[in-house]
N, C-alpha and C. Protein backbone atom coordinates (compact mmCIF):
# COMPACT_ATOMS: atom_id res chain seq x y z
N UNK A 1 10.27 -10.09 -24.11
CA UNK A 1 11.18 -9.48 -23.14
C UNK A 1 10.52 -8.24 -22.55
N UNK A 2 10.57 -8.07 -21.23
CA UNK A 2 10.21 -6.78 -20.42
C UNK A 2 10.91 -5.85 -20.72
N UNK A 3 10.31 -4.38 -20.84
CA UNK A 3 10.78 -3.19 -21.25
C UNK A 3 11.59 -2.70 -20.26
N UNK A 4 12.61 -2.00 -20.61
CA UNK A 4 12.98 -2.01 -19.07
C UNK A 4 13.39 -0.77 -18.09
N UNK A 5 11.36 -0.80 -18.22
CA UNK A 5 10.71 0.36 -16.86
C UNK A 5 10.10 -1.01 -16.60
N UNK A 6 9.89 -1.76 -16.64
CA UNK A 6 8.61 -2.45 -16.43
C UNK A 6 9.40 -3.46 -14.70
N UNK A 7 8.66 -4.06 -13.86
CA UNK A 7 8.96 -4.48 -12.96
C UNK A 7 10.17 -5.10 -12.75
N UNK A 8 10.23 -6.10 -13.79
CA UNK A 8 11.13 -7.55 -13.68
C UNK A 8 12.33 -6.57 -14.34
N UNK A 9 12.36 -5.59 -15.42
CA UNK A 9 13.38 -4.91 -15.92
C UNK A 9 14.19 -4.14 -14.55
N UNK A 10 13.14 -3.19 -13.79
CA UNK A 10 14.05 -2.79 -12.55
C UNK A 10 14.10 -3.13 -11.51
N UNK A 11 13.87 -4.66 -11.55
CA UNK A 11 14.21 -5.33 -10.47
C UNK A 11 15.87 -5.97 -11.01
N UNK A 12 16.03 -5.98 -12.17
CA UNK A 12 17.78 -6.70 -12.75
C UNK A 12 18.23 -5.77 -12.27
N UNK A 13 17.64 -4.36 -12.88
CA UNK A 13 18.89 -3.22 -12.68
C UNK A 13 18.99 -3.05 -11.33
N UNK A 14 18.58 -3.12 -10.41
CA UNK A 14 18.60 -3.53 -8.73
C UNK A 14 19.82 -4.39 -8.62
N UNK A 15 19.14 -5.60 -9.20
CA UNK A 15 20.38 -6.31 -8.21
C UNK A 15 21.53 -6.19 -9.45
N UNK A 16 21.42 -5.44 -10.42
CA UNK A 16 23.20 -4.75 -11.00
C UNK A 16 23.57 -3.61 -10.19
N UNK A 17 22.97 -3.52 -9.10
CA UNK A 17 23.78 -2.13 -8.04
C UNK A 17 22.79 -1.08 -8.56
N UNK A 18 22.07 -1.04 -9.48
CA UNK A 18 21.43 0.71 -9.61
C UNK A 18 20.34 0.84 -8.62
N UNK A 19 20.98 1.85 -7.97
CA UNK A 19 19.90 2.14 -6.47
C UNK A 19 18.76 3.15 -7.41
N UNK A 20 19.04 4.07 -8.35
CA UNK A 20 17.96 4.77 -8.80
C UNK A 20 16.89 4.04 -9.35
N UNK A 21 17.08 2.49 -9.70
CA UNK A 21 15.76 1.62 -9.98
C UNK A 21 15.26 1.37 -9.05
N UNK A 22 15.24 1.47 -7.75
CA UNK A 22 14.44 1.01 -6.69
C UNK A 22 13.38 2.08 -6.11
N UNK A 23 14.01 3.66 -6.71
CA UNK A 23 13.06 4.41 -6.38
C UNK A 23 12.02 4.48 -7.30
N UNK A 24 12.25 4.36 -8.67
CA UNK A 24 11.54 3.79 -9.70
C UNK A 24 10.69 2.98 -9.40
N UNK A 25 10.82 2.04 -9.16
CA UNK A 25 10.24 0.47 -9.01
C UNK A 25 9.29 0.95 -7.48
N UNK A 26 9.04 1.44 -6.52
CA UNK A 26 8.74 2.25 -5.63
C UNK A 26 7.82 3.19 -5.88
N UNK A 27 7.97 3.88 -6.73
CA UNK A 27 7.02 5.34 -7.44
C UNK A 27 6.27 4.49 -8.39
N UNK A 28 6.77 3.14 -8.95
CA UNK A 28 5.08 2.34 -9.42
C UNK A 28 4.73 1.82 -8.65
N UNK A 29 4.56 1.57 -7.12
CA UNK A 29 3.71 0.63 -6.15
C UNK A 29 3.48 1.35 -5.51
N UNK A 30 3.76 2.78 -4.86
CA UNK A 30 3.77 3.67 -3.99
C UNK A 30 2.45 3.38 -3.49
N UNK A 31 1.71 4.34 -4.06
CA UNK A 31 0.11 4.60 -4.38
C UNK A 31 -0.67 3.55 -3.51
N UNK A 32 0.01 2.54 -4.79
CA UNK A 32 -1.13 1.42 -4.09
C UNK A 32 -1.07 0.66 -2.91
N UNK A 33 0.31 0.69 -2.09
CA UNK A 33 0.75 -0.02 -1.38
C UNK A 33 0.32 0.98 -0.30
N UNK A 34 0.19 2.42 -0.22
CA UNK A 34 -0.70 3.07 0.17
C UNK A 34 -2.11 2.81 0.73
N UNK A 35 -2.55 2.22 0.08
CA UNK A 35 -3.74 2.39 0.33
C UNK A 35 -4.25 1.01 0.95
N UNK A 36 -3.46 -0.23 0.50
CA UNK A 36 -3.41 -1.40 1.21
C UNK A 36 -3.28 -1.05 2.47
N UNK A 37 -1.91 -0.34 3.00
CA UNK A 37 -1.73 -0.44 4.31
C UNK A 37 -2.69 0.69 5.04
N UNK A 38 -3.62 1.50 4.63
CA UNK A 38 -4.94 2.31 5.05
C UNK A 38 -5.67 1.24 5.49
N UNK A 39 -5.69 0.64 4.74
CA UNK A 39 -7.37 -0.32 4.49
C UNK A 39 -6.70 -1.45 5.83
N UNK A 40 -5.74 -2.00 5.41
CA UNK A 40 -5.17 -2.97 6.78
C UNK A 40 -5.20 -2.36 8.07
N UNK A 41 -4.74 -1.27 8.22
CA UNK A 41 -5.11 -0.31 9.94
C UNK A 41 -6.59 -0.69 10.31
N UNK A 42 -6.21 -1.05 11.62
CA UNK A 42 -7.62 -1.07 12.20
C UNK A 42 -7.52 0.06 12.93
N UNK A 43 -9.26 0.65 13.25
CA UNK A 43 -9.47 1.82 13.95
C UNK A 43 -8.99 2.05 14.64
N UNK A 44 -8.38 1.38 15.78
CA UNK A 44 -7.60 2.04 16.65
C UNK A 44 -6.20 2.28 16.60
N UNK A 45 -5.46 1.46 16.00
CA UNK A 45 -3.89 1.59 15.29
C UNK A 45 -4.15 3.28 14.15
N UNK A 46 -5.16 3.55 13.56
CA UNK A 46 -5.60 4.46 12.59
C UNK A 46 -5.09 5.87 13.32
N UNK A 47 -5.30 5.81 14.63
CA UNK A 47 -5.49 6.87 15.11
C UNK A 47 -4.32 7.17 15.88
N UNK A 48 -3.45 6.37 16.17
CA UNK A 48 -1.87 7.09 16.49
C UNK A 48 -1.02 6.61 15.55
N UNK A 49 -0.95 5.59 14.77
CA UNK A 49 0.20 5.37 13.50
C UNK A 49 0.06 6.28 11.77
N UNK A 50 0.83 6.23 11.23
CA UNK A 50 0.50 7.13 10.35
C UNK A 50 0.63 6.54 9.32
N UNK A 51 -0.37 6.21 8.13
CA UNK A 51 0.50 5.59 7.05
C UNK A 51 1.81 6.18 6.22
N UNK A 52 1.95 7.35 6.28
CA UNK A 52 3.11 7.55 5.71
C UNK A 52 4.51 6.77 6.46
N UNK A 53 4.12 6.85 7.65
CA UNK A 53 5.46 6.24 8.55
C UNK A 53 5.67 4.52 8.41
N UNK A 54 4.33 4.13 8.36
CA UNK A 54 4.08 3.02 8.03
C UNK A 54 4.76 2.19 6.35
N UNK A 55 4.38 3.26 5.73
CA UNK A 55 4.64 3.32 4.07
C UNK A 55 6.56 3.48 4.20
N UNK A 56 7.16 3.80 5.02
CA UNK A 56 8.61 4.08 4.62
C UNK A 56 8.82 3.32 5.31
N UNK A 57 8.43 2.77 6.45
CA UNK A 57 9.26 1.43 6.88
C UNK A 57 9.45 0.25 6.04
N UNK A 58 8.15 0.30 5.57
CA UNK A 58 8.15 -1.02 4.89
C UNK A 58 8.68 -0.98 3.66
N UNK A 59 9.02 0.63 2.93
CA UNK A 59 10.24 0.62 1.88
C UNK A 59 11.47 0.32 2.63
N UNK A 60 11.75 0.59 3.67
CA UNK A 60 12.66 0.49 3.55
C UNK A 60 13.46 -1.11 3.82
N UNK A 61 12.48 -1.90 4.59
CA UNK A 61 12.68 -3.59 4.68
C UNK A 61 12.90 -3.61 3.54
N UNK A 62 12.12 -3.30 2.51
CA UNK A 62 12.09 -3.72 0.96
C UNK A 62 13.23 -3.93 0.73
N UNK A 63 13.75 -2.15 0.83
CA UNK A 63 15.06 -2.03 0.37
C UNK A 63 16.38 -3.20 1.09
N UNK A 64 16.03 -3.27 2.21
CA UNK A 64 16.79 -3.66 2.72
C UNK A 64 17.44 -5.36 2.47
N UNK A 65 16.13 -5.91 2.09
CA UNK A 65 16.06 -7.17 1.52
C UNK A 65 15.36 -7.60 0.21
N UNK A 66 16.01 -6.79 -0.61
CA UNK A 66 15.69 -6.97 -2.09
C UNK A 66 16.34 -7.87 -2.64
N UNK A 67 17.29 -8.78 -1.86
CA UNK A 67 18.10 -9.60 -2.30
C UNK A 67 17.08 -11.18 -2.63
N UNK A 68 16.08 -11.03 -1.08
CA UNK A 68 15.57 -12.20 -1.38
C UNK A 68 14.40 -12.31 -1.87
N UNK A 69 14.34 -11.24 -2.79
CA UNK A 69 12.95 -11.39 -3.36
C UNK A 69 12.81 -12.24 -4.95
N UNK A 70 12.13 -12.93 -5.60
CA UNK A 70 12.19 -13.72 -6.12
C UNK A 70 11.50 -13.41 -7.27
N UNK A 71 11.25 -12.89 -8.60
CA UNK A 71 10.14 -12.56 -8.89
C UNK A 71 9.69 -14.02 -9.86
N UNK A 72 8.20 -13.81 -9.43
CA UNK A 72 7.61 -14.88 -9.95
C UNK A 72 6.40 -15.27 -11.12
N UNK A 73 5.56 -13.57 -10.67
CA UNK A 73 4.20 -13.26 -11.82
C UNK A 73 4.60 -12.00 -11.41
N UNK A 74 3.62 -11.28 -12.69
CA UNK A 74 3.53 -9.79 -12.70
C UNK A 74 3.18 -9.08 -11.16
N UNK A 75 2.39 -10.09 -10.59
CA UNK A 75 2.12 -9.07 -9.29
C UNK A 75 2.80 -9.37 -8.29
N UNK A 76 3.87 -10.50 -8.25
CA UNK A 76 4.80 -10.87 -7.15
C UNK A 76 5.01 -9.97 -6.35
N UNK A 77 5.96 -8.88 -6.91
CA UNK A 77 6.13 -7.73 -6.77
C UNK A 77 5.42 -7.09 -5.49
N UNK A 78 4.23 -6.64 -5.85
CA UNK A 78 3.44 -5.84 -5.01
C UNK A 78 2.42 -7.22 -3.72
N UNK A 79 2.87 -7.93 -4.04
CA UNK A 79 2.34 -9.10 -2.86
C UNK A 79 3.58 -9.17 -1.43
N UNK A 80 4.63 -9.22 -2.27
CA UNK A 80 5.59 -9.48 -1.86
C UNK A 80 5.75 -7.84 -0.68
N UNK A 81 5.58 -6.82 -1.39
CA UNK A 81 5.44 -5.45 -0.38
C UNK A 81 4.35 -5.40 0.76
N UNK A 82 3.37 -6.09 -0.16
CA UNK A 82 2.13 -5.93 0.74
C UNK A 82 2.25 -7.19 1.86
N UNK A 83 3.11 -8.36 1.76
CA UNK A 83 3.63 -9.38 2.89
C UNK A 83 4.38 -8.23 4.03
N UNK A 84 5.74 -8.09 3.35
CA UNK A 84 6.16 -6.77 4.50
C UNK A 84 5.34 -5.98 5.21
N UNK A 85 4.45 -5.12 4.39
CA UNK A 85 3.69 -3.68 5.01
C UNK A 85 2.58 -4.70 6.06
N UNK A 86 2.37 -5.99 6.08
CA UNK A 86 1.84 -6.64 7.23
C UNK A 86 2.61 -6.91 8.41
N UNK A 87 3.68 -7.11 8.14
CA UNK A 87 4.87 -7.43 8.96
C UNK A 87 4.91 -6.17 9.94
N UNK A 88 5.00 -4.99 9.52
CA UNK A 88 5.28 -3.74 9.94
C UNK A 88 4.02 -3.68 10.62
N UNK A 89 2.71 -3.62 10.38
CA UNK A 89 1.89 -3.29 10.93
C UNK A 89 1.54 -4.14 12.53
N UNK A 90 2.20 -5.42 12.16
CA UNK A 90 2.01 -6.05 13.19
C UNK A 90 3.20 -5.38 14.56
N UNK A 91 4.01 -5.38 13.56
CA UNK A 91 5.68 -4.89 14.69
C UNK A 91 4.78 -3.39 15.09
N UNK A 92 3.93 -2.36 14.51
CA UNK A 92 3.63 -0.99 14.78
C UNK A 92 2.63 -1.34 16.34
N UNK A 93 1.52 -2.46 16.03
CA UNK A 93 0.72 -2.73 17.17
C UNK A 93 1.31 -2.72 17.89
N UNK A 94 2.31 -3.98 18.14
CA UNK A 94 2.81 -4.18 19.38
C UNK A 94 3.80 -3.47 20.00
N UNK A 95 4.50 -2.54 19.01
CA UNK A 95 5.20 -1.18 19.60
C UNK A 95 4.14 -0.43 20.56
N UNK A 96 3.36 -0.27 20.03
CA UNK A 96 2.11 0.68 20.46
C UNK A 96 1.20 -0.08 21.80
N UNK A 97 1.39 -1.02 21.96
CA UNK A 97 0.76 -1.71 23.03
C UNK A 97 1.51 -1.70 23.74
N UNK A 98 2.85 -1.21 24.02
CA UNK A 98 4.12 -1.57 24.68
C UNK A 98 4.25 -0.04 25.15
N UNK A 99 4.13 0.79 24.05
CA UNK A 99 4.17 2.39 24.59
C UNK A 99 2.92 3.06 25.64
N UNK A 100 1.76 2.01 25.35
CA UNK A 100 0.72 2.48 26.50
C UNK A 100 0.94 1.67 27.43
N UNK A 101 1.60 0.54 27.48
CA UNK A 101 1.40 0.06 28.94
C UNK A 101 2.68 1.20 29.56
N UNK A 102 3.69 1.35 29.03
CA UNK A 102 5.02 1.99 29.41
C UNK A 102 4.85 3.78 29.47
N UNK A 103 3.65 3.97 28.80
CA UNK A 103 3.56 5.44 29.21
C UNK A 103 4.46 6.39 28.16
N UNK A 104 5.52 5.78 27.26
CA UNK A 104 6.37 6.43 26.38
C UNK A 104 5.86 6.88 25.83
N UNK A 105 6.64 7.54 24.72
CA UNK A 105 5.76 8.67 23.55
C UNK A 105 6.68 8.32 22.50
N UNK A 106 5.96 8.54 21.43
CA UNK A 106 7.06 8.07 19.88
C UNK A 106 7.17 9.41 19.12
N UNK A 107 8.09 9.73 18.95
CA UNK A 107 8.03 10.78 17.81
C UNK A 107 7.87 10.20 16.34
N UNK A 108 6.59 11.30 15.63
CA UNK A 108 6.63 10.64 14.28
C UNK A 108 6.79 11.77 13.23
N UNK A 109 7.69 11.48 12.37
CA UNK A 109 7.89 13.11 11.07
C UNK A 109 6.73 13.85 10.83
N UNK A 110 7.35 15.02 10.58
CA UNK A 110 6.07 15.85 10.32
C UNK A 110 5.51 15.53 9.04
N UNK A 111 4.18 15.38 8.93
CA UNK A 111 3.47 15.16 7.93
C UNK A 111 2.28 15.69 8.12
N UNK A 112 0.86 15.42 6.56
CA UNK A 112 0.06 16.15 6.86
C UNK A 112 -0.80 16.01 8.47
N UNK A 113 -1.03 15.13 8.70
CA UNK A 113 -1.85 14.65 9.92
C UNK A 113 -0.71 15.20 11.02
N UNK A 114 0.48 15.42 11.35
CA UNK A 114 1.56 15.82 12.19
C UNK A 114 2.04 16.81 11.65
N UNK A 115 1.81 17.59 11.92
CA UNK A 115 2.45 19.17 11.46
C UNK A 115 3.40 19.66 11.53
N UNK A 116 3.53 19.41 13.60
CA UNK A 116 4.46 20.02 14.51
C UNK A 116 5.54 19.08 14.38
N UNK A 117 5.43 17.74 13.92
CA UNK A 117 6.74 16.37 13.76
C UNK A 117 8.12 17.17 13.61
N UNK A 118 9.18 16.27 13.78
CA UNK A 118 10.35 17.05 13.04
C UNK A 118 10.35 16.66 11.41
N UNK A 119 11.51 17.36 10.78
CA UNK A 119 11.47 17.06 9.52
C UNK A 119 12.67 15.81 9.15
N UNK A 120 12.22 14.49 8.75
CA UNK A 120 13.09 13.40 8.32
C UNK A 120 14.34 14.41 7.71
N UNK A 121 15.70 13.29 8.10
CA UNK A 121 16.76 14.30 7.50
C UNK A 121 16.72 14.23 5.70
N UNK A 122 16.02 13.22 4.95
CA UNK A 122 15.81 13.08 3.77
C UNK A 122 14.51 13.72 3.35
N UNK A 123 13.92 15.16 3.22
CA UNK A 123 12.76 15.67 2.64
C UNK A 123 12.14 14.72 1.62
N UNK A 124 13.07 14.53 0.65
CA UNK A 124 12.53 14.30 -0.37
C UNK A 124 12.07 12.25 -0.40
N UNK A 125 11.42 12.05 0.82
CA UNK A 125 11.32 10.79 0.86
C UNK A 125 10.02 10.01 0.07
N UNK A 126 9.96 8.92 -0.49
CA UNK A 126 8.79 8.29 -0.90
C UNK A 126 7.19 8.99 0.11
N UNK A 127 6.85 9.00 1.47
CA UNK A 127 5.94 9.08 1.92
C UNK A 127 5.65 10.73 1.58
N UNK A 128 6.98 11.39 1.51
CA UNK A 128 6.76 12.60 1.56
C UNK A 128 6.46 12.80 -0.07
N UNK A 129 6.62 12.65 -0.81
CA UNK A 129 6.24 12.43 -2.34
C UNK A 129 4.12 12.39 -2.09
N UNK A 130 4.21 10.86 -1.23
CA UNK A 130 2.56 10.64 -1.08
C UNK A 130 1.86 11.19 -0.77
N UNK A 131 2.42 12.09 0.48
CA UNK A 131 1.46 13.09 1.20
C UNK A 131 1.35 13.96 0.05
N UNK A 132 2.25 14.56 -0.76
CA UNK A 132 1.93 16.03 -1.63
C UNK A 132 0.85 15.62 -2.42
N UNK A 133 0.33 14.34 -2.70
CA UNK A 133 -0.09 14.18 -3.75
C UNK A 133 -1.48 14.19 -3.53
N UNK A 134 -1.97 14.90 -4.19
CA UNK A 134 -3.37 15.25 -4.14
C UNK A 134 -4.64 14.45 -4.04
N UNK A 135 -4.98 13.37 -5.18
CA UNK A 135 -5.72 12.64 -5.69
C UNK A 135 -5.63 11.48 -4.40
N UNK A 136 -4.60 11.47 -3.50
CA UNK A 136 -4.90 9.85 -2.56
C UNK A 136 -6.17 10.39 -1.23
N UNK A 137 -6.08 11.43 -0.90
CA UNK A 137 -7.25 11.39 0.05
C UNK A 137 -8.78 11.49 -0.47
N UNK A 138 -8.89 12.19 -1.86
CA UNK A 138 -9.91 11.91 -2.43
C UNK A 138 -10.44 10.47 -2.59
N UNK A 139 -9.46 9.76 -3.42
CA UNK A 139 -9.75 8.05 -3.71
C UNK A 139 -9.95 7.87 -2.55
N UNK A 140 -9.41 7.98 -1.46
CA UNK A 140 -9.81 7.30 -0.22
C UNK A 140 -11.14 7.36 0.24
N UNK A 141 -11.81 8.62 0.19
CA UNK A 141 -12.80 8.96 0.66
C UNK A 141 -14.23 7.84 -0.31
N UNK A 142 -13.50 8.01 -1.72
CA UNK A 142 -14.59 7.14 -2.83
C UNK A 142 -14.75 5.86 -2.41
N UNK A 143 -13.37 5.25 -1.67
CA UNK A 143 -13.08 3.81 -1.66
C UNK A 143 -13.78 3.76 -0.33
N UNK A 144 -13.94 4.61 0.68
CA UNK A 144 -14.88 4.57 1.38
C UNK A 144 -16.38 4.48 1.89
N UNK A 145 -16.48 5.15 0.78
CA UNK A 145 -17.93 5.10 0.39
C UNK A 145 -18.86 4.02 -0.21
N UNK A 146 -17.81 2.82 -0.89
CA UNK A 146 -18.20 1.64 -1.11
C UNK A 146 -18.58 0.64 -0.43
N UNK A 147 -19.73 0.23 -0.42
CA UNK A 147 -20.25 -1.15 0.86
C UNK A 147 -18.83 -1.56 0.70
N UNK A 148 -18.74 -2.27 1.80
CA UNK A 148 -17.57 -3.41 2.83
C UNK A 148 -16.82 -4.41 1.46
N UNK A 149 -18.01 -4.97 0.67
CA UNK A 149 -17.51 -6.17 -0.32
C UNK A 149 -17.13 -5.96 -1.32
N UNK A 150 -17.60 -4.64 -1.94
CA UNK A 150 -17.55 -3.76 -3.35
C UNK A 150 -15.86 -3.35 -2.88
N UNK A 151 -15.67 -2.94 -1.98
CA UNK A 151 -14.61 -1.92 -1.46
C UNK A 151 -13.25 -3.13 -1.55
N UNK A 152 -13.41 -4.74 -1.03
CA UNK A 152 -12.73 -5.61 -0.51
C UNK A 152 -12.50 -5.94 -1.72
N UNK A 153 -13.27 -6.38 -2.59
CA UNK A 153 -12.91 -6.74 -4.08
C UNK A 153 -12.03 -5.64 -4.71
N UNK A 154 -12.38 -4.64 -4.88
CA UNK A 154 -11.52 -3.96 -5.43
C UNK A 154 -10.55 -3.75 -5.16
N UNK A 155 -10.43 -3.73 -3.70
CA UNK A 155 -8.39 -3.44 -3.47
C UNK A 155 -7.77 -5.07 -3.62
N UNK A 156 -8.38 -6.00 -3.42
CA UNK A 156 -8.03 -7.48 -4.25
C UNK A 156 -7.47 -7.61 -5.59
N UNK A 157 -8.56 -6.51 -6.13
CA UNK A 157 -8.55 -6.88 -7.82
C UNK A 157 -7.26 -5.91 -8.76
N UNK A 158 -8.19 -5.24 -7.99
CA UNK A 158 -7.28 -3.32 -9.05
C UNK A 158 -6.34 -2.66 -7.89
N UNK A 159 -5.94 -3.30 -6.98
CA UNK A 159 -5.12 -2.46 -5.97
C UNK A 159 -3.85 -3.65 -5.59
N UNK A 160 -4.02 -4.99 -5.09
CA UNK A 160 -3.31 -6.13 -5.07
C UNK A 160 -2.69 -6.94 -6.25
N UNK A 161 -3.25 -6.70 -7.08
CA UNK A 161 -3.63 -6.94 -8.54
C UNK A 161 -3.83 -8.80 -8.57
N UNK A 162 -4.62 -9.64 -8.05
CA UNK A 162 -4.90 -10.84 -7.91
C UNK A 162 -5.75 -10.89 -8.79
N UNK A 163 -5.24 -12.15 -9.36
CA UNK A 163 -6.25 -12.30 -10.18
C UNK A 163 -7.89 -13.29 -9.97
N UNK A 164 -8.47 -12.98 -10.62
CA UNK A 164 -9.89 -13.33 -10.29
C UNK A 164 -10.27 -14.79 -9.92
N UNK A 165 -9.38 -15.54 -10.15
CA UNK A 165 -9.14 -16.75 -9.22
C UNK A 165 -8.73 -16.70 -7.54
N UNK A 166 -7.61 -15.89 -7.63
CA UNK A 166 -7.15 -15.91 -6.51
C UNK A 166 -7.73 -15.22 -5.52
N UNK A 167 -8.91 -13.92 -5.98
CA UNK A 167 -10.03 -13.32 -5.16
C UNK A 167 -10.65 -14.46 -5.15
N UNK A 168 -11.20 -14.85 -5.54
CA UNK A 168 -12.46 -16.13 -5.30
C UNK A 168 -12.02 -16.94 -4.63
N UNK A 169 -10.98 -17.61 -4.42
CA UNK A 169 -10.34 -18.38 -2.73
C UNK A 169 -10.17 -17.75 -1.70
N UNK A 170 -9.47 -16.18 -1.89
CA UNK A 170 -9.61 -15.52 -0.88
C UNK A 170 -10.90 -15.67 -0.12
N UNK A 171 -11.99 -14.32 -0.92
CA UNK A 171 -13.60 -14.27 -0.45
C UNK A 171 -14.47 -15.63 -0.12
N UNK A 172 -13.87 -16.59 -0.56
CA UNK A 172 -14.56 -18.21 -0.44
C UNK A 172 -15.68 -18.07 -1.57
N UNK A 173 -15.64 -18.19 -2.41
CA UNK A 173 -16.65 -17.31 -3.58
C UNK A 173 -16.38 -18.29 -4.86
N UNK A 174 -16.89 -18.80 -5.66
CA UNK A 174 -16.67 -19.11 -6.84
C UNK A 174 -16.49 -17.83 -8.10
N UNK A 175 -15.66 -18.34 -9.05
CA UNK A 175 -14.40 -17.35 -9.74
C UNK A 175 -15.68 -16.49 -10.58
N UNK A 176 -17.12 -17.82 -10.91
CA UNK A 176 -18.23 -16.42 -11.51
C UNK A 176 -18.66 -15.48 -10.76
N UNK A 177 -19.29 -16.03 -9.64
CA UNK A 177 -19.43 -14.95 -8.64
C UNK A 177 -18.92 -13.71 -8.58
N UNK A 178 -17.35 -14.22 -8.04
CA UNK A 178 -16.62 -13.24 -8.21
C UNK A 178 -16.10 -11.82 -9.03
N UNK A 179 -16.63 -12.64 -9.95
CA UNK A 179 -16.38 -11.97 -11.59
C UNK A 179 -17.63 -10.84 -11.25
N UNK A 180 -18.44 -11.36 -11.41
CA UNK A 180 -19.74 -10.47 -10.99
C UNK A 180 -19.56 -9.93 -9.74
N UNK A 181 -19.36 -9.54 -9.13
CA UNK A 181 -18.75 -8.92 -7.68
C UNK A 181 -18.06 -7.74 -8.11
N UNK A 182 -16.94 -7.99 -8.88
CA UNK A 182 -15.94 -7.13 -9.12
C UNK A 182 -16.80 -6.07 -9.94
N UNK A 183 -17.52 -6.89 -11.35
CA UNK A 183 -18.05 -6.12 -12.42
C UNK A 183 -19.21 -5.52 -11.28
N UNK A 184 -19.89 -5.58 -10.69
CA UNK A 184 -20.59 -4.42 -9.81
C UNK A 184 -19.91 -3.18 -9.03
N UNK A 185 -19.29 -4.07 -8.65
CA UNK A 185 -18.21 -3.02 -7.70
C UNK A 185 -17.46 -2.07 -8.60
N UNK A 186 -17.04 -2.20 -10.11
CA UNK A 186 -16.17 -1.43 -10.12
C UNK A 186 -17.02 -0.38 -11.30
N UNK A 187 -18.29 -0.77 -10.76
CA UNK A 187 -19.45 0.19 -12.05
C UNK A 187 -19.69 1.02 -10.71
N UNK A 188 -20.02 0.38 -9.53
CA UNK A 188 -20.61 1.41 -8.66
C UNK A 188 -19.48 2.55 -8.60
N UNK A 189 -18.26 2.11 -8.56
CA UNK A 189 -17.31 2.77 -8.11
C UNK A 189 -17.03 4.06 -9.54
N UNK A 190 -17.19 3.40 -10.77
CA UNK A 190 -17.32 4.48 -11.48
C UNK A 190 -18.80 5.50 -11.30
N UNK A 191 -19.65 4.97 -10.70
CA UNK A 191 -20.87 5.54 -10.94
C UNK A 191 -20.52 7.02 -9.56
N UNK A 192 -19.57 6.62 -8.59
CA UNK A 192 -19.12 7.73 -7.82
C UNK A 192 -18.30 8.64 -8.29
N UNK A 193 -17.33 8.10 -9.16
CA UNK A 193 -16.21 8.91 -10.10
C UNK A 193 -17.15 9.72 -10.38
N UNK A 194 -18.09 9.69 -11.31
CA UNK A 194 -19.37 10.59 -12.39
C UNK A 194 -19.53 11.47 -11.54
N UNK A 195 -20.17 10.87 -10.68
CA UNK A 195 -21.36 11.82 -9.31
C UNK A 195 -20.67 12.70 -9.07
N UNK A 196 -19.23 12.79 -8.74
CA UNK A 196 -18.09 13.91 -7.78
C UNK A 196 -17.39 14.97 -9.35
N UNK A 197 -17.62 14.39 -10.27
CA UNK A 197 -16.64 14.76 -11.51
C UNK A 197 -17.63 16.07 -11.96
């Protein structure tokens, strides 16, 4: 039986009405769902959307349709967010392709990258939690620094949490390969931890 902090535990207490498990259940994917939807921005979406704004929409679909979520494996969960936070990104493009042909302007909350924004009437929101947090622009910068494949495996492996089968259909790769892919990637990636530490 699941403990019950653990996913599938506050996903019951969800649908028994407890809204404080969803912020729970939220503050364990935050992070990573973070950094998925970084890595999904392409350069030019990068530069007027924000992931924090990005990151609360797609809590809040979550929230909104937690009814039909299904859980199925340990990482359902965070597949299932990271399906949405695609959804959003696509709805953000074509907002944004719609605001330059139309000349409009979007207001977006103040955050670190937006200073001057207004302030959401809820301060204390999930994105605003992300921004305070110290350690995500660092990782970013590490996860940057990784060749293209080292970098792709890892948010597959340790960020999506797929398992090493399901990277190896992704990448088109056989599951040893793969295996060895990851085990490089995630030595180089400690070998940057060292270097900066």
């Amino acid at each position: 039986m699941d403990s019950p902090t653990s996913s599938f535990g506050l996903l019951e207490r969800i649908k028994e009405g407890d809204r404080a498990a969803f912020e729970l259940l939220f503050e364990k994917y935050r992070r990573r769902l973070a950094i998925l939807i970084y890595y999904k921005l392409d350069s030019q979406l990068r530069r007027t959307a924000d992931v924090d704004d990005i990151l609360q929409e797609t809590l809040l679909r979550a929230f909104r349709s937690i009814d039909t979520f299904h859980y199925r494996t340990p990482g359902s969960f965070l597949s299932w967010l990271s399906q949405i936070a695609a959804h959003v990104l696509v709805d953000t493009a074509r907002f944004e392709g719609r605001q330059r042909r139309n000349g409009g302007e979007r207001v977006r909350f103040r955050s670190e990258s937006n200073p001057a924004g207004p302030e959401p009437a809820d301060s204390h929101t999930p994105s605003r939690v992300l921004a305070e947090e110290e350690g995500y622009a660092s990782l970013l910068a590490r996860l940057d620094s990784l060749p293209e494949q080292y970098r792709e495996v890892i948010l597959l492996a340790k960020v999506e949490g797929l398992s090493t089968a399901e990277v190896a259909e992704r990448l088109g790769k056989s599951r040893e390969a793969t295996a060895l892919l990851l085990h490089r990637a995630v030595a180089r990636f400690r070998s940057i931890l060292e270097a900066k530490a």
